[in-house]
C-alpha atoms as a PDB file:
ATOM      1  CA  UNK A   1      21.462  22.110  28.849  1.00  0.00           C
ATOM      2  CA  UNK A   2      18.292  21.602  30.592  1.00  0.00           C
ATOM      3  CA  UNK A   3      17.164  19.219  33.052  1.00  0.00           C
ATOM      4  CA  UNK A   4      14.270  16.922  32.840  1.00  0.00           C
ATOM      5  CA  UNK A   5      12.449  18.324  35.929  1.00  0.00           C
ATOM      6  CA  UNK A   6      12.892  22.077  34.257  1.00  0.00           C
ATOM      7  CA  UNK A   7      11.671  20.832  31.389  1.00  0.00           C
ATOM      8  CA  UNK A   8       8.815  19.045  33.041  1.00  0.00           C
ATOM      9  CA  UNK A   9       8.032  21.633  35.091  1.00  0.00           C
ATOM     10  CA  UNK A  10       7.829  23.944  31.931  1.00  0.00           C
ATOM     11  CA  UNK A  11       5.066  21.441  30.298  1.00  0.00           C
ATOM     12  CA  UNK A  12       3.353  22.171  33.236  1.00  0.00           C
ATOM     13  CA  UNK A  13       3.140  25.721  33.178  1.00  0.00           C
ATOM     14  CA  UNK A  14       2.065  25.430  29.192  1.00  0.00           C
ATOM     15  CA  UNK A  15      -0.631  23.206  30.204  1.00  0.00           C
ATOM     16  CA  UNK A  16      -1.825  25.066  32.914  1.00  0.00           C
ATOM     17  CA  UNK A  17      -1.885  28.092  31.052  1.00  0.00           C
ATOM     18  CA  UNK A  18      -3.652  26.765  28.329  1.00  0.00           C
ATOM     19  CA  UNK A  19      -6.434  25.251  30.546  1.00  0.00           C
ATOM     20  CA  UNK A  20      -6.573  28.981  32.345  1.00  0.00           C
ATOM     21  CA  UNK A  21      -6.983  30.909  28.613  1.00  0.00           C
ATOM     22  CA  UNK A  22      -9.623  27.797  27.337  1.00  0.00           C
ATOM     23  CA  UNK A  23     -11.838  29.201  30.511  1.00  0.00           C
ATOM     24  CA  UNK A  24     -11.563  32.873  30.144  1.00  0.00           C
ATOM     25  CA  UNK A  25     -12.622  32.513  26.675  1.00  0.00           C
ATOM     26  CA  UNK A  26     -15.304  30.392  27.532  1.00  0.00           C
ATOM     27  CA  UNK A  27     -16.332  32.503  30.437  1.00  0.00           C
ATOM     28  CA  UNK A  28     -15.996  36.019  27.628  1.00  0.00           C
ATOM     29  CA  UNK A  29     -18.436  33.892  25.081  1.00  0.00           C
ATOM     30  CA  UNK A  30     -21.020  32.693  28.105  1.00  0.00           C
ATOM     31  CA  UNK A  31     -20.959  36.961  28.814  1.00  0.00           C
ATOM     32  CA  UNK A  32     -21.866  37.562  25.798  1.00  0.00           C
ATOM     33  CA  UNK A  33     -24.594  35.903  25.039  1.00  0.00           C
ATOM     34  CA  UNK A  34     -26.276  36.183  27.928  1.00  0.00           C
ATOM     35  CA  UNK A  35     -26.302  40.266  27.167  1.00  0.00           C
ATOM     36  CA  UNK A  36     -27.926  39.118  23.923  1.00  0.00           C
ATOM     37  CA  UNK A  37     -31.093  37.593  25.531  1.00  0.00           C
ATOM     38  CA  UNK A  38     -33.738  39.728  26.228  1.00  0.00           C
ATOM     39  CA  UNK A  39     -33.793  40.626  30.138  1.00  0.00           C
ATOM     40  CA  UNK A  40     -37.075  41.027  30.629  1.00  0.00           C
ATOM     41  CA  UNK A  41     -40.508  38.745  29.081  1.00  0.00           C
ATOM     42  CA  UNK A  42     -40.459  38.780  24.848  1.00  0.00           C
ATOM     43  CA  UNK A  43     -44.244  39.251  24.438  1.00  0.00           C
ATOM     44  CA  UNK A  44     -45.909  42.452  25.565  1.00  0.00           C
ATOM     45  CA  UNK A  45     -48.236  42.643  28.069  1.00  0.00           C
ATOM     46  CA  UNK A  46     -51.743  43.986  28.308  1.00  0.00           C
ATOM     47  CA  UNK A  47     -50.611  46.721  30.494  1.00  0.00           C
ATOM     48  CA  UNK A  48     -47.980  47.189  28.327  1.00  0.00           C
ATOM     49  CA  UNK A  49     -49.771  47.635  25.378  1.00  0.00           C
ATOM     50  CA  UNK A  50     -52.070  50.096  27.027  1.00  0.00           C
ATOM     51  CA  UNK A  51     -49.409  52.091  28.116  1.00  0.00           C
ATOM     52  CA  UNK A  52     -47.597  52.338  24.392  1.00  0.00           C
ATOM     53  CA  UNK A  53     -51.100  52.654  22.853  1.00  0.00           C
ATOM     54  CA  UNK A  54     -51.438  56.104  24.600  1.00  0.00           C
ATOM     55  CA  UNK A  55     -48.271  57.209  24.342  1.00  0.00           C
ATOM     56  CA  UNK A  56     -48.962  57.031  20.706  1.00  0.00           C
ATOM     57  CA  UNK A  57     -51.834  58.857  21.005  1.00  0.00           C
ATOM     58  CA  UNK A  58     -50.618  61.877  22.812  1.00  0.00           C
ATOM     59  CA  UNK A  59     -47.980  61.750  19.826  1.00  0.00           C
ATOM     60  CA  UNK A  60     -45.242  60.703  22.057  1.00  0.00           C
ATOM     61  CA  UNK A  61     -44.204  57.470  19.950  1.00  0.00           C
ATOM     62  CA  UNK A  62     -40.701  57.897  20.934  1.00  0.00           C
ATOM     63  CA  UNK A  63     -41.511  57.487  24.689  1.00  0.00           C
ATOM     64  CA  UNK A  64     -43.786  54.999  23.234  1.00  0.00           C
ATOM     65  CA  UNK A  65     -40.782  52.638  21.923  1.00  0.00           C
ATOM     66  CA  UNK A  66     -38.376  53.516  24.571  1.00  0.00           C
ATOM     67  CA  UNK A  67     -41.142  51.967  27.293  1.00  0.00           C
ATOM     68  CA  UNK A  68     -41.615  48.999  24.811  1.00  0.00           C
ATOM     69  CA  UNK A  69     -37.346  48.124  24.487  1.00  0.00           C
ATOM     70  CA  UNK A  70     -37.356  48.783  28.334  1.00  0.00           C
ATOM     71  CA  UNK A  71     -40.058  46.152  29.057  1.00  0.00           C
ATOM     72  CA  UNK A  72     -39.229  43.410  26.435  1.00  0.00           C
ATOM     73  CA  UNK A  73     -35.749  43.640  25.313  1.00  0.00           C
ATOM     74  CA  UNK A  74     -36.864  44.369  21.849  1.00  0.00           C
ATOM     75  CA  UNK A  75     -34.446  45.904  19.064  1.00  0.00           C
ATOM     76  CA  UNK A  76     -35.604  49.863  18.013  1.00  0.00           C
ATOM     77  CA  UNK A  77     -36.609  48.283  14.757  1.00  0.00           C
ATOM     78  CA  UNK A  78     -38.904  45.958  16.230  1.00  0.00           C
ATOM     79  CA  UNK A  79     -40.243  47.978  18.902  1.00  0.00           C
ATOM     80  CA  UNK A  80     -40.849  51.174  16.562  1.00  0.00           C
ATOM     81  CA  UNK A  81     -42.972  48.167  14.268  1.00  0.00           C
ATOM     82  CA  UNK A  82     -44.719  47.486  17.253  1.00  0.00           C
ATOM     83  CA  UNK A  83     -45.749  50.851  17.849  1.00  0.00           C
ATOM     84  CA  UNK A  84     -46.605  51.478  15.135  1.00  0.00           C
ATOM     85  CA  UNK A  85     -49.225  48.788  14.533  1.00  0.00           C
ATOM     86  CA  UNK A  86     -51.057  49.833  17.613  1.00  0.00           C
END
């Protein structure tokens, strides 16, 4: 049989546990959506812009949509649109 202070001090441990998993899953979600959020400013700048528009026109439009993901945090979809509207 067990005693009441085992017991107890079982509970404990549960808890304790419990509270520990509750803020490494909080900590794992907070991660994650920071690395979803755009490190850098969401709207091109001028300079920016510039820059893309002749990389485009030296036919480099790959370079052209790297630079733009690199300075806005945009997705290759929306950075290749980009581009290619200039």
């Amino acid at each position: 049989m067990s005693s009441p202070t085992l017991l107890a001090s079982t509970a404990g441990l549960v808890a304790l546990s419990a509270v520990i998993v509750a803020g490494v899953i909080w900590l794992i979600i907070v991660a994650v959506r920071l690395t979803k959020s755009p490190r850098n400013r969401p709207n091109p700048s001028v300079d920016l812009v510039d820059q893309a528009r002749e990389l485009k026109a030296l036919g480099q439009i790959q370079e052209a949509v790297f630079l733009v993901r690199g300075e806005t945090g945009m997705s290759q979809r929306a950075a290749a649109r980009f581009v290619n509207r200039l």
